[in-house]
PDB file of N, CA and C in Angstrom:
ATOM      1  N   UNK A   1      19.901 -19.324  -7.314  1.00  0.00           N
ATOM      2  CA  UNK A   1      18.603 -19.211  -7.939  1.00  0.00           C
ATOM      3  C   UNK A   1      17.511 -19.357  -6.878  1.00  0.00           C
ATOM      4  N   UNK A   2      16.554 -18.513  -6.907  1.00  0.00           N
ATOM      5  CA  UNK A   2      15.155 -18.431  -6.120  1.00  0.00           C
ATOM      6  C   UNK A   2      14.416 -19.886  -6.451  1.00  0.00           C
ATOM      7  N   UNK A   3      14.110 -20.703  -4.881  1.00  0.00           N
ATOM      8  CA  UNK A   3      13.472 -21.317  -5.488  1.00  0.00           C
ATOM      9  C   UNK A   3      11.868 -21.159  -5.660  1.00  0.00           C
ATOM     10  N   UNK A   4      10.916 -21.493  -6.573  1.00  0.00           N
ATOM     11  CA  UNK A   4       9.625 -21.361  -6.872  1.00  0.00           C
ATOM     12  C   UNK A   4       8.829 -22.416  -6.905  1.00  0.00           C
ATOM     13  N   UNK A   5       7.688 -21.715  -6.340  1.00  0.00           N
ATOM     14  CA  UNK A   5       6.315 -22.953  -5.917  1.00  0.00           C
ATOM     15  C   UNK A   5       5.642 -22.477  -6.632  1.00  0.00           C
ATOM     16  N   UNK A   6       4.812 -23.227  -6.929  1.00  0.00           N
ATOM     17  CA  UNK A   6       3.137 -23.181  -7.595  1.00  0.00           C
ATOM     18  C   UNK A   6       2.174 -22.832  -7.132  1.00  0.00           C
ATOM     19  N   UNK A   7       1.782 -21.446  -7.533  1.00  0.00           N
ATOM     20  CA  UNK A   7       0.528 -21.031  -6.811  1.00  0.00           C
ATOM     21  C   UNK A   7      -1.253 -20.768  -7.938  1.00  0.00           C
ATOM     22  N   UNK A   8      -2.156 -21.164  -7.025  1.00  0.00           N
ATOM     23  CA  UNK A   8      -3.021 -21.355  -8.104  1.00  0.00           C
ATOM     24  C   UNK A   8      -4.032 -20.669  -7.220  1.00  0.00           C
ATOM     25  N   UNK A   9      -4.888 -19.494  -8.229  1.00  0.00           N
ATOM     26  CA  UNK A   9      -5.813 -18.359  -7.932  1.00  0.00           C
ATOM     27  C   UNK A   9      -6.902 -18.297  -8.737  1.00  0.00           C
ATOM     28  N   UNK A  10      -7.989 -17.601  -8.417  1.00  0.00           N
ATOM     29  CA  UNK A  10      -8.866 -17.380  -9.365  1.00  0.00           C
ATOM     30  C   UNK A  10      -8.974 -15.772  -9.712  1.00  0.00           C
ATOM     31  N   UNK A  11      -9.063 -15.089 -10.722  1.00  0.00           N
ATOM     32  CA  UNK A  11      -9.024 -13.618 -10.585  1.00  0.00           C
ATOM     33  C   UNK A  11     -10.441 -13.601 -12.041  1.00  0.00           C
ATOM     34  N   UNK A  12     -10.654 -12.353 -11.900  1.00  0.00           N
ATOM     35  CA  UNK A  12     -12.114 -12.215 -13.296  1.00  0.00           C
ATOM     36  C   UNK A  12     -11.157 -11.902 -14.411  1.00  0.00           C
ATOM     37  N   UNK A  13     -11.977 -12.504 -15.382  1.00  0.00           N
ATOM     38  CA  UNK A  13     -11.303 -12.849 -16.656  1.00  0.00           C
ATOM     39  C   UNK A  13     -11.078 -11.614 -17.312  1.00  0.00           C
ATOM     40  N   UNK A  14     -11.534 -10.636 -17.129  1.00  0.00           N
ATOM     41  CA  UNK A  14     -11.045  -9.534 -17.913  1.00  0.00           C
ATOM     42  C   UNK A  14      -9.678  -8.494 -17.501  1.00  0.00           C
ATOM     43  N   UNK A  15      -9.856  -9.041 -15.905  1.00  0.00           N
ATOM     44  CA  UNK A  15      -7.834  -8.821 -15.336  1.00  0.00           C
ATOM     45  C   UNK A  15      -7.265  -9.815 -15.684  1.00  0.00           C
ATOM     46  N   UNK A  16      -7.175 -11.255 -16.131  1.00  0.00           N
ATOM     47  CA  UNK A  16      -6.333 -12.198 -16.827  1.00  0.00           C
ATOM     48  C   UNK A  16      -6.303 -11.666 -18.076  1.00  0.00           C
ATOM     49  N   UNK A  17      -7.024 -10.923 -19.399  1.00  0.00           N
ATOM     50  CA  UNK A  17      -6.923 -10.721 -20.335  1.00  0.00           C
ATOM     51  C   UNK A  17      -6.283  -9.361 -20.536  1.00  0.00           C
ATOM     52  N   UNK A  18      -6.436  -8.486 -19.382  1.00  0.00           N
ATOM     53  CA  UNK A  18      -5.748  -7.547 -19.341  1.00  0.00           C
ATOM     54  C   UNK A  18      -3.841  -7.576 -18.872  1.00  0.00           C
ATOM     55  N   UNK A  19      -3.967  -8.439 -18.391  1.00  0.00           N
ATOM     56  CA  UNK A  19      -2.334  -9.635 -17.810  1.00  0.00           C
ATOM     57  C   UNK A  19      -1.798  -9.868 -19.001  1.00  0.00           C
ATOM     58  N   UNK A  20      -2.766 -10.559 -19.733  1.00  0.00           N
ATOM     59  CA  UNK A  20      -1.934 -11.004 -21.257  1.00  0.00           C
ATOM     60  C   UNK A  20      -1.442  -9.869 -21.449  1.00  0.00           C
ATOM     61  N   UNK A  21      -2.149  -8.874 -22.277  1.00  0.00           N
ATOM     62  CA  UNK A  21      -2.209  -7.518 -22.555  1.00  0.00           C
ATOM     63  C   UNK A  21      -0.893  -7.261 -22.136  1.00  0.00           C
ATOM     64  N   UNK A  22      -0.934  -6.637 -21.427  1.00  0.00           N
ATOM     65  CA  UNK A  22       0.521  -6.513 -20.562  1.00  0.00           C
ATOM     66  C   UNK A  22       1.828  -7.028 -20.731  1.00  0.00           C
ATOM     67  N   UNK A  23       1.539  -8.256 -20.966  1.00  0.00           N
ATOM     68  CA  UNK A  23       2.640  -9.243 -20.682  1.00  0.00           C
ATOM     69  C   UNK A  23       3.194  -9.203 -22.029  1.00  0.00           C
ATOM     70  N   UNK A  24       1.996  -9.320 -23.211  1.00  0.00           N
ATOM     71  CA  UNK A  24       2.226  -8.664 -24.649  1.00  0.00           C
ATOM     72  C   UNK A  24       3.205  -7.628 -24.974  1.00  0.00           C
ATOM     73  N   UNK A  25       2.831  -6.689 -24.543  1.00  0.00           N
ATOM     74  CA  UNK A  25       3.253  -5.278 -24.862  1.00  0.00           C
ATOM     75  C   UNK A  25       4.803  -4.956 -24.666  1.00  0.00           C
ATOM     76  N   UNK A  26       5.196  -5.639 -22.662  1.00  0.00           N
ATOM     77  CA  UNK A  26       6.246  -5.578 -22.624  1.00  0.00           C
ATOM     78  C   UNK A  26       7.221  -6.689 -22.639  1.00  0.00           C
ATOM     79  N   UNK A  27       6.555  -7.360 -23.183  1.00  0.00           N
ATOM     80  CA  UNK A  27       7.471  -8.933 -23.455  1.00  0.00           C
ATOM     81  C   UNK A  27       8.319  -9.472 -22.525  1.00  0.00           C
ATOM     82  N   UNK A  28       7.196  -9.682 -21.486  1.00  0.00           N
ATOM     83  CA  UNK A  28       7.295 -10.307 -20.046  1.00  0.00           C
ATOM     84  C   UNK A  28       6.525 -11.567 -19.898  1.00  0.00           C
ATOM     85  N   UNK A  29       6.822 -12.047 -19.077  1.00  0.00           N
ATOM     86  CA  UNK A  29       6.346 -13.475 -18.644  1.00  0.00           C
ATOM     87  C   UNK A  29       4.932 -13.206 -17.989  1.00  0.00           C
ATOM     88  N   UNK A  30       4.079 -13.812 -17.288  1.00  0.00           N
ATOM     89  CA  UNK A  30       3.155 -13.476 -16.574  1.00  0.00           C
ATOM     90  C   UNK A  30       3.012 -14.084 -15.797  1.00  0.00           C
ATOM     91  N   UNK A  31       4.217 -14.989 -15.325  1.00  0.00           N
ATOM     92  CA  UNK A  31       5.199 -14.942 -13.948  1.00  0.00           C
ATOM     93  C   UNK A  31       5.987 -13.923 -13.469  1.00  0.00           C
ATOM     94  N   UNK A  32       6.413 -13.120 -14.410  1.00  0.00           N
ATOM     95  CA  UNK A  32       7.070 -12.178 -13.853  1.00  0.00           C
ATOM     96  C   UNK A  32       6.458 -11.137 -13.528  1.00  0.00           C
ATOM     97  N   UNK A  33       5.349 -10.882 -14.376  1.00  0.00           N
ATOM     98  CA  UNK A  33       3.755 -10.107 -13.894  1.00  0.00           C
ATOM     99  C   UNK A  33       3.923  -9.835 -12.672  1.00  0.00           C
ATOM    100  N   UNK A  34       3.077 -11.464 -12.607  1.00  0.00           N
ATOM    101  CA  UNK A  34       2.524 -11.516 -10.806  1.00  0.00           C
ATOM    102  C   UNK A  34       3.352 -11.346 -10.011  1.00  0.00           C
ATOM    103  N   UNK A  35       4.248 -11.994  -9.961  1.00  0.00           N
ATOM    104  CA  UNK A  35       5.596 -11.846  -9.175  1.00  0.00           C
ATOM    105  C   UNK A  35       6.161 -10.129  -8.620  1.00  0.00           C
ATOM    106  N   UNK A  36       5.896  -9.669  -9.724  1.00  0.00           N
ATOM    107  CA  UNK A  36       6.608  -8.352  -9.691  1.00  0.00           C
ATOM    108  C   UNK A  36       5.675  -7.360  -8.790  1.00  0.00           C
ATOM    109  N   UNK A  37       3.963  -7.714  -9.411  1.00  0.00           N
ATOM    110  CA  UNK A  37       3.006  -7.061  -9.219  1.00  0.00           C
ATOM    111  C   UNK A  37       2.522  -7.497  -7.279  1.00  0.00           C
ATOM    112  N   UNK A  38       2.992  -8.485  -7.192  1.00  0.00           N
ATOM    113  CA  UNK A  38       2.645  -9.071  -5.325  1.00  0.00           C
ATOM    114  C   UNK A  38       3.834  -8.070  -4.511  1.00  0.00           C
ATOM    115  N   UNK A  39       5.005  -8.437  -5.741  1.00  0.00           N
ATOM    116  CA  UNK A  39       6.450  -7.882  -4.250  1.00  0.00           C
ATOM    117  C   UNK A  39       5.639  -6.012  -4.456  1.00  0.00           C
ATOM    118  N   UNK A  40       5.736  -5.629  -5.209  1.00  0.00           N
ATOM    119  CA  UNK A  40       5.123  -4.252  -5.163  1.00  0.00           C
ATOM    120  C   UNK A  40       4.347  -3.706  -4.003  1.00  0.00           C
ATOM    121  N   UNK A  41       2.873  -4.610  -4.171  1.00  0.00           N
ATOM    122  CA  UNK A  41       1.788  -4.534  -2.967  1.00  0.00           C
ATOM    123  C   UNK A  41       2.237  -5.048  -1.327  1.00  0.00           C
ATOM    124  N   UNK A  42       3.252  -5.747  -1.553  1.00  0.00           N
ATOM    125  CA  UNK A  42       3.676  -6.043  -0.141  1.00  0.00           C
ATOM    126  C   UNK A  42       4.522  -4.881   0.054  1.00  0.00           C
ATOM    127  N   UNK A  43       5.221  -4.163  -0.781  1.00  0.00           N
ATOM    128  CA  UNK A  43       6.518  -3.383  -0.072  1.00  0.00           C
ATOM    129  C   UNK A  43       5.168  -2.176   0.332  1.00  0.00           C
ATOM    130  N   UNK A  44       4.413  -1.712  -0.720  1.00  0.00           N
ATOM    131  CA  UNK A  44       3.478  -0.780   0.013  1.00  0.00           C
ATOM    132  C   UNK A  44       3.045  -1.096   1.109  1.00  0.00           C
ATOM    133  N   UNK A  45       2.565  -1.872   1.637  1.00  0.00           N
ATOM    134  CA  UNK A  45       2.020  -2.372   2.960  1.00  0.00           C
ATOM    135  C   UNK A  45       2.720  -2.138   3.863  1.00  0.00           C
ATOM    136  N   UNK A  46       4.182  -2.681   4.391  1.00  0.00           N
ATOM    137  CA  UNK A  46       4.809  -2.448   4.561  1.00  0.00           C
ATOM    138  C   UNK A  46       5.053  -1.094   4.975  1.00  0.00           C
ATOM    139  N   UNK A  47       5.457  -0.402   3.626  1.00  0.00           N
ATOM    140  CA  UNK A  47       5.778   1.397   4.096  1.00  0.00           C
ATOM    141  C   UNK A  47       4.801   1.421   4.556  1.00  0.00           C
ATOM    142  N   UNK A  48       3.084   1.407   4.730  1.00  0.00           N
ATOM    143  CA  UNK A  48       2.326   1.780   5.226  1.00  0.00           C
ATOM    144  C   UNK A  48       2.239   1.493   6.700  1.00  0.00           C
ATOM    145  N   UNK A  49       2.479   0.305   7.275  1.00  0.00           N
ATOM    146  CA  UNK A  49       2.788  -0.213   8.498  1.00  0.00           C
ATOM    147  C   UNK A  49       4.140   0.303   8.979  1.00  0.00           C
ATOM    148  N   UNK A  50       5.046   0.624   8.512  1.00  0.00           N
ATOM    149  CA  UNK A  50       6.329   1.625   9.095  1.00  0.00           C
ATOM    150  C   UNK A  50       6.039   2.850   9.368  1.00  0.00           C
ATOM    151  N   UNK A  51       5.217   3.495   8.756  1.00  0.00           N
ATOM    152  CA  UNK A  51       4.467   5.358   8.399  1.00  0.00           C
ATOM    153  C   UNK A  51       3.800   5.218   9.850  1.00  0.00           C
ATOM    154  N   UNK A  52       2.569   4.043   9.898  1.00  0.00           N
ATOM    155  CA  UNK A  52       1.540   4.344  10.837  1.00  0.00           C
ATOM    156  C   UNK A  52       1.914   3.709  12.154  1.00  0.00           C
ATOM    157  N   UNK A  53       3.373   3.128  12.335  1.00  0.00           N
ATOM    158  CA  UNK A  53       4.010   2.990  13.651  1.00  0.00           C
ATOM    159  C   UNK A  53       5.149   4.285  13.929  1.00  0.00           C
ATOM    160  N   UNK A  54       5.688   4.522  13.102  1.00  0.00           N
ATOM    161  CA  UNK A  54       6.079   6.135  13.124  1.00  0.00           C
ATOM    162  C   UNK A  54       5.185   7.021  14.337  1.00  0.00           C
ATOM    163  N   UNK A  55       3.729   7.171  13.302  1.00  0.00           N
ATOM    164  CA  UNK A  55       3.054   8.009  13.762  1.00  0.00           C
ATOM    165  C   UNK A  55       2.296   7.653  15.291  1.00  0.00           C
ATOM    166  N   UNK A  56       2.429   6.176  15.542  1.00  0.00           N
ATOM    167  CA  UNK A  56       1.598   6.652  16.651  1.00  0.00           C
ATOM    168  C   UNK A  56       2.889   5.927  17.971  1.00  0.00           C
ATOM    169  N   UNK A  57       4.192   6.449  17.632  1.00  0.00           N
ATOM    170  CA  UNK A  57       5.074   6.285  18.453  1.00  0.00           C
ATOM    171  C   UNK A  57       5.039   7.727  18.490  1.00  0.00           C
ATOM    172  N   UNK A  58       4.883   8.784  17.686  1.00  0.00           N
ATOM    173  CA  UNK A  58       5.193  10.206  18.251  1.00  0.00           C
ATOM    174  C   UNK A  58       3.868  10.450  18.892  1.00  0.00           C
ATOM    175  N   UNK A  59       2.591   9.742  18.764  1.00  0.00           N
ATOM    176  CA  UNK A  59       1.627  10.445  19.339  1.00  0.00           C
ATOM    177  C   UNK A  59       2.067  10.441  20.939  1.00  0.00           C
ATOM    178  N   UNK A  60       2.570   9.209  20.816  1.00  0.00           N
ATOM    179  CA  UNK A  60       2.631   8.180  22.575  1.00  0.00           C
ATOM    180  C   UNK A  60       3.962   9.521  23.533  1.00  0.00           C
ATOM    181  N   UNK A  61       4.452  10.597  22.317  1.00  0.00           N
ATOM    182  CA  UNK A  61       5.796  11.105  23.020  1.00  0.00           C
ATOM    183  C   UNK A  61       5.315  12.114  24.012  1.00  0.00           C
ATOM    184  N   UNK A  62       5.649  12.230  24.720  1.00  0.00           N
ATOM    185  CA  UNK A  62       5.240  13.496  25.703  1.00  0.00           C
ATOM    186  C   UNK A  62       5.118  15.079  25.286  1.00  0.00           C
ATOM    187  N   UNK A  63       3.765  15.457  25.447  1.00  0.00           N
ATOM    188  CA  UNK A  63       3.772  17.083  24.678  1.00  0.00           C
ATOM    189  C   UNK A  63       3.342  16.856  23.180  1.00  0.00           C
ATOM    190  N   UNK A  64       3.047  15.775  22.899  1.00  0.00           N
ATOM    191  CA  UNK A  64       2.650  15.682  21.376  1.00  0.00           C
ATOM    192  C   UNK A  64       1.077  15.591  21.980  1.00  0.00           C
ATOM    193  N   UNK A  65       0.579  16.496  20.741  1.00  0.00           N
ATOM    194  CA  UNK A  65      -0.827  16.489  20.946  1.00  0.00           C
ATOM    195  C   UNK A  65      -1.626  15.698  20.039  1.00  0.00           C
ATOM    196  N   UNK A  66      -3.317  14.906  20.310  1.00  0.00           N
ATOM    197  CA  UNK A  66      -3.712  14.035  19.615  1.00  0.00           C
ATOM    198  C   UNK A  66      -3.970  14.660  18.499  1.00  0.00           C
ATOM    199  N   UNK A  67      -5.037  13.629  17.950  1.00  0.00           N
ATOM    200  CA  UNK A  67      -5.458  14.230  16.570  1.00  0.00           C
ATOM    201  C   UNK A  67      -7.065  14.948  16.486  1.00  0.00           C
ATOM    202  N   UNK A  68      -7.663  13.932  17.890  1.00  0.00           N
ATOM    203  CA  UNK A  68      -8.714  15.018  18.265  1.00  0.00           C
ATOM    204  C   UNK A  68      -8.325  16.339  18.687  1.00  0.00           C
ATOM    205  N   UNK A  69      -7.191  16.718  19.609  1.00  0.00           N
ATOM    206  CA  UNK A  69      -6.631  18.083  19.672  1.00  0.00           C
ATOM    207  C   UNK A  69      -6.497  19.100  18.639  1.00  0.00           C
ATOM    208  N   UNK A  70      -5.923  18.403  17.583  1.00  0.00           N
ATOM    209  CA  UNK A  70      -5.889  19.285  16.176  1.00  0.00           C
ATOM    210  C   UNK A  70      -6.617  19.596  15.779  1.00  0.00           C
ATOM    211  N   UNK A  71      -8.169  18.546  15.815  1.00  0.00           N
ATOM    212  CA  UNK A  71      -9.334  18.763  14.994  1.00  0.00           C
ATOM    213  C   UNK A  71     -10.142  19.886  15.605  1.00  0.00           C
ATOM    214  N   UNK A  72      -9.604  20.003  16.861  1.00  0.00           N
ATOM    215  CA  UNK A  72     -10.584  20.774  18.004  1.00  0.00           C
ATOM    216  C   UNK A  72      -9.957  22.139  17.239  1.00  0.00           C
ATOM    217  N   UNK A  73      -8.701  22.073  17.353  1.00  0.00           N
ATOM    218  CA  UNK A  73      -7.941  23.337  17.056  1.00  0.00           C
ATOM    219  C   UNK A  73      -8.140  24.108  15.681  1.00  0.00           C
ATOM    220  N   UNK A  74      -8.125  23.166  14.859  1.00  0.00           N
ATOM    221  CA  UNK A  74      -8.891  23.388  13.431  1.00  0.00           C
ATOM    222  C   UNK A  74     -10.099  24.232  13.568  1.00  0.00           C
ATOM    223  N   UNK A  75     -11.274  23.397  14.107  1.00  0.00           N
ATOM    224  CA  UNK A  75     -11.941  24.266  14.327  1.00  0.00           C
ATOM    225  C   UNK A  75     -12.587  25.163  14.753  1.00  0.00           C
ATOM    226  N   UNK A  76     -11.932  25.819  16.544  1.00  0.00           N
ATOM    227  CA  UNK A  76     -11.706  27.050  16.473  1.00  0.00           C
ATOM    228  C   UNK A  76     -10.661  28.127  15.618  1.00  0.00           C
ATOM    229  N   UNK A  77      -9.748  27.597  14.901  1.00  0.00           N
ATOM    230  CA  UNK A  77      -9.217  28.607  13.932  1.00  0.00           C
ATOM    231  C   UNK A  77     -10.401  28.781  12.807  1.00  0.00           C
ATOM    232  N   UNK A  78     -10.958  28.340  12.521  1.00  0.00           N
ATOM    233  CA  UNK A  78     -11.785  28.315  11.514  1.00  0.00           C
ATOM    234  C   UNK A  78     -12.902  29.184  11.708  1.00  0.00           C
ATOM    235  N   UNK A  79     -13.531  28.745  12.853  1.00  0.00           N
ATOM    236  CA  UNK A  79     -14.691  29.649  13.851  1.00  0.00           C
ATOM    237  C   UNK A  79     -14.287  31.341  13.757  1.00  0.00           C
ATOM    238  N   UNK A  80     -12.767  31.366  14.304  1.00  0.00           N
ATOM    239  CA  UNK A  80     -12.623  32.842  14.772  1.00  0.00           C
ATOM    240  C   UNK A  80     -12.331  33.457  13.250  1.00  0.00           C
ATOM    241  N   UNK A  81     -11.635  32.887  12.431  1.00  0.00           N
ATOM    242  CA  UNK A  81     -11.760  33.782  10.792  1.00  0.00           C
ATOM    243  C   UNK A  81     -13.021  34.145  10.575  1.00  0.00           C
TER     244      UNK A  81
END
């Protein structure tokens, strides 16, 4: 079993009433809410910090061109249409 601490927040009362709401509907805890709703926003973060080390390990590769390069390139393709 996970063990669990006590965490104490302030959020505006009409996202706590919208929590109930929720918690109502699908006959969930609102521990399991938050819980569910934090691991979510962290795993996004995450992919987002994996994506944007991705990307600027290929910028760093040899023969890869920047992103000012592209933009330049953009817009002479754009110019000559």
């Amino acid at each position: 079993m996970m063990r669990k601490i006590p965490l104490a927040t302030q959020i505006p009362k009409a996202l706590k009433v919208a929590m109930d709401q929720a918690c109502e509907r699908k006959g969930c805890s609102l521990s399991y809410l938050i819980t569910e709703a934090i691991q979510d926003k962290l795993d996004d973060l995450h992919e987002e910090e994996a994506l944007l080390a991705m990307a600027m390990e290929r910028l760093s590769e040899p023969g890869e061109r920047s992103y000012q390069d592209f933009k330049r390139t953009m817009r002479l393709t754009r110019s000559r249409a």
